[in-house]
Protein backbone atom coordinates (compact mmCIF):
# COMPACT_ATOMS: atom_id res chain seq x y z
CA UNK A 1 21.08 45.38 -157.71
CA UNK A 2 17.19 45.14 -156.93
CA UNK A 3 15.83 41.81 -156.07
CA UNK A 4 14.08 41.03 -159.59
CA UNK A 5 17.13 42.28 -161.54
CA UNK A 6 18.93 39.36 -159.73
CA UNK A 7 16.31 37.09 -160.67
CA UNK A 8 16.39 38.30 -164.09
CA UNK A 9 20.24 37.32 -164.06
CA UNK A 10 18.93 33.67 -162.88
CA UNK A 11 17.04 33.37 -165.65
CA UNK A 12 19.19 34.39 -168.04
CA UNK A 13 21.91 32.04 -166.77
CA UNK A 14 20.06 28.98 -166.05
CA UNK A 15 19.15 27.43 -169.57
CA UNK A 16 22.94 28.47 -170.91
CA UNK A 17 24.25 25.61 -169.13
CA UNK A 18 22.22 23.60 -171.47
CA UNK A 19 20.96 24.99 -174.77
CA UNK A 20 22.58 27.44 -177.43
CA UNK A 21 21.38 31.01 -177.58
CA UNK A 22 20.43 33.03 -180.74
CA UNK A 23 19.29 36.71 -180.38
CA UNK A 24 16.10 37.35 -181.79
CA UNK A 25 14.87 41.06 -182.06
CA UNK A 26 14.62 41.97 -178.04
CA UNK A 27 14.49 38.34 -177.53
CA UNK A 28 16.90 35.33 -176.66
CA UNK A 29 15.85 32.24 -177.64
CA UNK A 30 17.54 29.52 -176.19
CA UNK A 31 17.43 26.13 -177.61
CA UNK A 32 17.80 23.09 -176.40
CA UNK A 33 19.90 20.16 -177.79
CA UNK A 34 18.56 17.14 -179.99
CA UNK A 35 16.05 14.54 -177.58
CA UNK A 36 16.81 17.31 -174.46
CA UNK A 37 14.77 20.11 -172.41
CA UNK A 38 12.74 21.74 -174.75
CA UNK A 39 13.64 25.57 -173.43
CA UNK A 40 12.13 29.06 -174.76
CA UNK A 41 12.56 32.83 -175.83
CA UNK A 42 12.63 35.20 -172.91
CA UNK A 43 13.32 39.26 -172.99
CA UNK A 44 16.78 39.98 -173.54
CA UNK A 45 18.67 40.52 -169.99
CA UNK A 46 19.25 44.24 -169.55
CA UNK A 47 17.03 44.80 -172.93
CA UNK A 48 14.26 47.25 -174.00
CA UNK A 49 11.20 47.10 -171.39
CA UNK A 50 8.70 47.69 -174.61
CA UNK A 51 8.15 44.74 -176.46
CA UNK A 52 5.69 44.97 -179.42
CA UNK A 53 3.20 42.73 -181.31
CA UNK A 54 6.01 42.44 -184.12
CA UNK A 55 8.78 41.38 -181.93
CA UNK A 56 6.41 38.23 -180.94
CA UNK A 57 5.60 37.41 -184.05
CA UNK A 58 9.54 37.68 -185.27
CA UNK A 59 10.78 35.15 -182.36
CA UNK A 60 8.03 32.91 -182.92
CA UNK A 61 8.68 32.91 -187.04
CA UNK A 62 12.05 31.57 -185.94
CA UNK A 63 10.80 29.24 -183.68
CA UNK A 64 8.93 27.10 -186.09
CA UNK A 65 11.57 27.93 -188.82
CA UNK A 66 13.96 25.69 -186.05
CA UNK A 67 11.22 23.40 -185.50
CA UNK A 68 11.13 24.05 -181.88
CA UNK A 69 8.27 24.63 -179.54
CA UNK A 70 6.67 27.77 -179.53
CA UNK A 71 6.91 29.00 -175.77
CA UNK A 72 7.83 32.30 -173.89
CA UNK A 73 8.45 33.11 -170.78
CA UNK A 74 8.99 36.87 -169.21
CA UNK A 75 8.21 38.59 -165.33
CA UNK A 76 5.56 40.95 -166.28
CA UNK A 77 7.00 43.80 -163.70
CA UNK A 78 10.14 43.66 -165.56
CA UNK A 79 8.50 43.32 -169.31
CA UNK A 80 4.95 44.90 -168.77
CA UNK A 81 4.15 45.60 -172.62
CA UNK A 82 5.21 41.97 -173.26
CA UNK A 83 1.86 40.29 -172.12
CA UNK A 84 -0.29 42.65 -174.52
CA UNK A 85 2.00 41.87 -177.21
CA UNK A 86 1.48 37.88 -176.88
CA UNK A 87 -2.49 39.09 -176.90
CA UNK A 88 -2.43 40.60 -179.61
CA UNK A 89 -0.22 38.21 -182.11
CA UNK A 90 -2.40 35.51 -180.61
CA UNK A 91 -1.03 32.22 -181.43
CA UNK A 92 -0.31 31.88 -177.61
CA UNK A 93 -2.09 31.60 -174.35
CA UNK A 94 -0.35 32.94 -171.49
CA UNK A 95 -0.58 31.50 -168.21
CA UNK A 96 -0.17 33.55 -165.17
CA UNK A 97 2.45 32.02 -162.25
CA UNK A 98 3.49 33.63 -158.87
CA UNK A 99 6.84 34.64 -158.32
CA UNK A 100 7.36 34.12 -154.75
CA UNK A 101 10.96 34.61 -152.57
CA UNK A 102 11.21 33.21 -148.89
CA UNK A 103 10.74 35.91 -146.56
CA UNK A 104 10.46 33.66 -143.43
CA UNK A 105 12.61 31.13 -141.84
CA UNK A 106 11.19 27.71 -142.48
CA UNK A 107 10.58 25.24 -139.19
CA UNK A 108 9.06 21.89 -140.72
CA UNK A 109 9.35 18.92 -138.97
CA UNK A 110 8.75 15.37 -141.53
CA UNK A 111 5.80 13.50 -141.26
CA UNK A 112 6.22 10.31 -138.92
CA UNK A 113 8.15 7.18 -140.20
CA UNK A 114 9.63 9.85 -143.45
CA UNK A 115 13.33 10.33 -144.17
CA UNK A 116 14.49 13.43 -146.23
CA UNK A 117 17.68 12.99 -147.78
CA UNK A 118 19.67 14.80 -149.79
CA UNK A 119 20.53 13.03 -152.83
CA UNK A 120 24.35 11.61 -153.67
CA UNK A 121 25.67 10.77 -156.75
CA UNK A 122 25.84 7.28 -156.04
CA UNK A 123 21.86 7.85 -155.13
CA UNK A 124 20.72 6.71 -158.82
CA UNK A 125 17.72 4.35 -157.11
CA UNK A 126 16.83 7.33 -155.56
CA UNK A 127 17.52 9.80 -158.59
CA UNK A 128 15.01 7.36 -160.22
CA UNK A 129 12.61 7.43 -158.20
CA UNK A 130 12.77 11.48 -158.02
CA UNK A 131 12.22 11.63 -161.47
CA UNK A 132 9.04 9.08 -161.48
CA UNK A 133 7.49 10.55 -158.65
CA UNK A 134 7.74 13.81 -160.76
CA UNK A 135 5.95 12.32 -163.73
CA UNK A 136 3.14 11.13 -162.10
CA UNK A 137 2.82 13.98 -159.51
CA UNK A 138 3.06 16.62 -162.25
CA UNK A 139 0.77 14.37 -164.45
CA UNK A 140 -1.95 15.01 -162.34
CA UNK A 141 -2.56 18.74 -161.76
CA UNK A 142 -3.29 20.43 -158.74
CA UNK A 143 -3.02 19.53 -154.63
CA UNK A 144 -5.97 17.56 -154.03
CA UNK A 145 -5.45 13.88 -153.05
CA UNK A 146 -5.68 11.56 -155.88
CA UNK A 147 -5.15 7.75 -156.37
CA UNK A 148 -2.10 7.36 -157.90
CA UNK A 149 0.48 6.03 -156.32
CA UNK A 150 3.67 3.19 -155.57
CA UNK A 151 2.10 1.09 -158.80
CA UNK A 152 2.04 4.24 -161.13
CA UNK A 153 5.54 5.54 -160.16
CA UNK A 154 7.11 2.08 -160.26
CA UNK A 155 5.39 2.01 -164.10
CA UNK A 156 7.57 5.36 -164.61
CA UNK A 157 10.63 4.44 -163.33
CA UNK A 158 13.50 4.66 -165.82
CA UNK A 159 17.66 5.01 -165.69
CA UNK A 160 18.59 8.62 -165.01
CA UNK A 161 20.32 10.54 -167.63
CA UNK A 162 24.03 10.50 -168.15
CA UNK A 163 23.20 14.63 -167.62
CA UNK A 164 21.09 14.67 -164.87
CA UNK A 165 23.69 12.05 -162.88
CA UNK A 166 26.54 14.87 -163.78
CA UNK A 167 24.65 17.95 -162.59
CA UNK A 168 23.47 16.02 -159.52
CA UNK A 169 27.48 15.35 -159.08
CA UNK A 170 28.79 18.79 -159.95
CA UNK A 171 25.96 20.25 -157.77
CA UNK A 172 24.39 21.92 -160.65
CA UNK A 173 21.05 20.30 -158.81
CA UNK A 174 20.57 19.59 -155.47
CA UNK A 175 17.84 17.35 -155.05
CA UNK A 176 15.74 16.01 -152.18
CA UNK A 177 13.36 12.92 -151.85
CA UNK A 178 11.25 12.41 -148.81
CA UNK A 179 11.20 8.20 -148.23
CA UNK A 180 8.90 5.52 -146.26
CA UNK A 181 10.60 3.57 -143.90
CA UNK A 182 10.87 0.85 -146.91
CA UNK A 183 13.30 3.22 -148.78
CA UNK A 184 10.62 4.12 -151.11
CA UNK A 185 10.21 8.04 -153.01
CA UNK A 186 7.10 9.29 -152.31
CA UNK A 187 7.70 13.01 -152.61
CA UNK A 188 10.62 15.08 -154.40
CA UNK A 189 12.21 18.00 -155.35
CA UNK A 190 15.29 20.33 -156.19
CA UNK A 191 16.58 23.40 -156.11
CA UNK A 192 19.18 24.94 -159.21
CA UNK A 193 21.86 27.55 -157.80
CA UNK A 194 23.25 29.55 -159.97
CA UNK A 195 25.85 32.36 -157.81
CA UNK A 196 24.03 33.54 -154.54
CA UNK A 197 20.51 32.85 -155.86
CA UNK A 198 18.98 29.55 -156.46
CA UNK A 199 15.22 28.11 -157.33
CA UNK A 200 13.37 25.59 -155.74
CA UNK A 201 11.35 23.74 -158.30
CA UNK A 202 10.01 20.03 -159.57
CA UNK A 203 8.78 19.48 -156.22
CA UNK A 204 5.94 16.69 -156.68
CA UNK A 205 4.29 14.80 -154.28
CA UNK A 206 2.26 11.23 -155.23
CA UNK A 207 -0.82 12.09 -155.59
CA UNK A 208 -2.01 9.41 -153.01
CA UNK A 209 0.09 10.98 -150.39
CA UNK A 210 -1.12 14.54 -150.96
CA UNK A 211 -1.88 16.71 -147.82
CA UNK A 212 0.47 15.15 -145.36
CA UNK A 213 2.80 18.27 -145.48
CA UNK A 214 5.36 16.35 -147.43
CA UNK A 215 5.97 18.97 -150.16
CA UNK A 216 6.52 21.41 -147.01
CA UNK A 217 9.15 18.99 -145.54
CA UNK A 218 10.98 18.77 -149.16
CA UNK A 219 11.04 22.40 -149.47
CA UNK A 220 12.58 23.32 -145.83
CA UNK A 221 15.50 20.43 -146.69
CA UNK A 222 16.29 22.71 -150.11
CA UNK A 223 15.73 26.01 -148.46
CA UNK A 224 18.36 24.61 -145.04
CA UNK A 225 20.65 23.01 -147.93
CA UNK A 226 20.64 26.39 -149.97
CA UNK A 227 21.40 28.47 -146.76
CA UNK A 228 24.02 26.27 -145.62
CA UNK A 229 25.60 27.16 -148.75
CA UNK A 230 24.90 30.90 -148.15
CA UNK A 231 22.76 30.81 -150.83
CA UNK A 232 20.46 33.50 -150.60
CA UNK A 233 17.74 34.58 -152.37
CA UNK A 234 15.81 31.23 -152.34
CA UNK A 235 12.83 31.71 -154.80
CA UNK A 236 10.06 29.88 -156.45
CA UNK A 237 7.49 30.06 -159.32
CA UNK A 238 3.99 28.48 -157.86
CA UNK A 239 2.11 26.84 -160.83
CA UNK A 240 -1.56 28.13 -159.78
CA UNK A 241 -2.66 30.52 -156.99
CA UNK A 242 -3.71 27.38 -155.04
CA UNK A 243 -0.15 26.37 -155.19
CA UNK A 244 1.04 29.50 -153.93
CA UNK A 245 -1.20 29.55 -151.38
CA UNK A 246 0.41 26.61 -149.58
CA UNK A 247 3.88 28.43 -150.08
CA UNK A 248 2.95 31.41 -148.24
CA UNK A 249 1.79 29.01 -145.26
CA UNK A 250 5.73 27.95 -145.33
CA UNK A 251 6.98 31.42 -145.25
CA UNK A 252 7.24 32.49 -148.90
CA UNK A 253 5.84 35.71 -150.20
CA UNK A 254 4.68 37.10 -153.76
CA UNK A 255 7.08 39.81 -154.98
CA UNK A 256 5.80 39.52 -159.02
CA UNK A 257 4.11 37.65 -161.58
CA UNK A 258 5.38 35.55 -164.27
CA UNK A 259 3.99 34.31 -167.69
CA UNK A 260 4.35 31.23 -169.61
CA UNK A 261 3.05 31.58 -172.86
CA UNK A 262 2.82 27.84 -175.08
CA UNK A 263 0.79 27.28 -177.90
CA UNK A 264 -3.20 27.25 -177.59
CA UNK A 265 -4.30 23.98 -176.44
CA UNK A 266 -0.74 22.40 -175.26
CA UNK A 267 -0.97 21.98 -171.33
CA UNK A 268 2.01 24.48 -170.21
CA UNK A 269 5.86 22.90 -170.19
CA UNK A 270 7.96 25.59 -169.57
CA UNK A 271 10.41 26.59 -166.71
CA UNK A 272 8.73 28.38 -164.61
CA UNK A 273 6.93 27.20 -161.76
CA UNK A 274 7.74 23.41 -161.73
CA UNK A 275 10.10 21.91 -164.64
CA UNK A 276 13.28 21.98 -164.56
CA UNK A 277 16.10 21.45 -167.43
């Protein structure tokens, strides 16, 4: 099996563990349950390759018809006629996001005075944390060093999920935090394996403490936690080619391009490339 029919498989697998499918033309649409992960249509695994203007419009009829956001998501070497057909029914804008696999062995030492840990279940502090530092890192776009920082995740900090604390403990999710030497989250992230193959994604770093190679250090703890697993591919979506750019300095590679496609004017929340369910 090629390397992006794997990753097709992923994809396919990934939001079944938490939304309900319906087949929609070439489509499935997979929807996620009251107050949860709002998820998205995708190309049928194994489907037609030719996706028309038609189809779009079909799976996005049923998509307001359920109320649901509007969003799909497709890898445009494995669904090429898909990203004319979004043109063309025009309701969506489609944003390009690099598919990148590791190609490279990782070496990436932490910044002084910062722990990475792997996250328990007993962790939920920690799980916290994770999941504030992944508002406000995700809240403001882009690698550049910003000022927002121990005040604005502490303002986001909220219980974790009855869900998230039972994928974290059935390792559904494997997540990492990097820490000061106060025990506080200042970067994050996770990786999802699903078989052999797993993601690395939702890794955020506090904007204040951008540029001190803390993302790196989060990513080689997922990437040595998936291969001590014998997980293998380890793969990524980078949100923006700037993004990417500082993956490929760690050892990843581009091997294809995804799409998200949301509604005109909504700031993209789909899978790919940092959100996870």
């Amino acid at each position: 099996m090629s390397l992006l029919a794997r990753l097709e498989r992923y994809y396919d697998a990934v939001p079944r563990l938490h939304a309900s499918v319906e087949e929609v033309g070439p489509f499935t649409l997979f929807i996620g349950r009251p107050g949860g992960w709002p998820y998205y249509a995708r190309p049928q695994l194994g489907g037609k390759t030719i996706i028309a203007l038609a189809d779009v419009a079909l799976v996005l009829a049923k998509m307001r018809e359920l109320q649901i956001p509007t969003s799909i998501e497709w890898v445009h070497e494995t669904t090429p006629t898909l990203l004319d057909a979004v043109g063309g029914e025009g309701s969506l804008q489609p944003q390009e996001v690099p598919l990148m696999v590791l190609e490279l062995p990782i070496s990436v030492e932490a910044p002084a005075n910062i722990e990475i840990r792997l996250l328990r279940p007993s962790d939920r502090d920690l799980l916290a944390g994770s999941q504030a530092v992944q508002q406000v890192g995700f809240a403001v776009r882009g690698t550049a060093i910003g000022v927002e920082g121990a005040a604005e995740r502490d303002s986001a900090l909220k219980a974790p999920t009855a869900q998230e604390q039972e994928m974290l403990a059935n390792g559904a999710i494997r997540i990492a935090v990097a820490m000061n030497d106060t025990g506080q989250v200042l970067a994050t992230g996770r990786h999802i394996p699903i078989g052999d193959v797993t993601e690395v994604v939702g890794v955020a770093t506090l904007p204040s403490m951008r540029r001190r190679g803390l993302g790196a250090a989060i990513t080689a703890a997922l990437v040595d936690d998936a291969r001590a697993n014998e997980i293998k591919p380890v793969f990524l979506t980078a949100g923006s080619e700037e993004i990417a750019r500082v993956y490929s300095r760690i050892g990843f590679s581009r091997v294809a391009t995804g799409y998200v496609a949301e509604r005109r004017g909504f700031e993209p929340i789909g899978h790919i490339g940092t959100k996870t369910p």
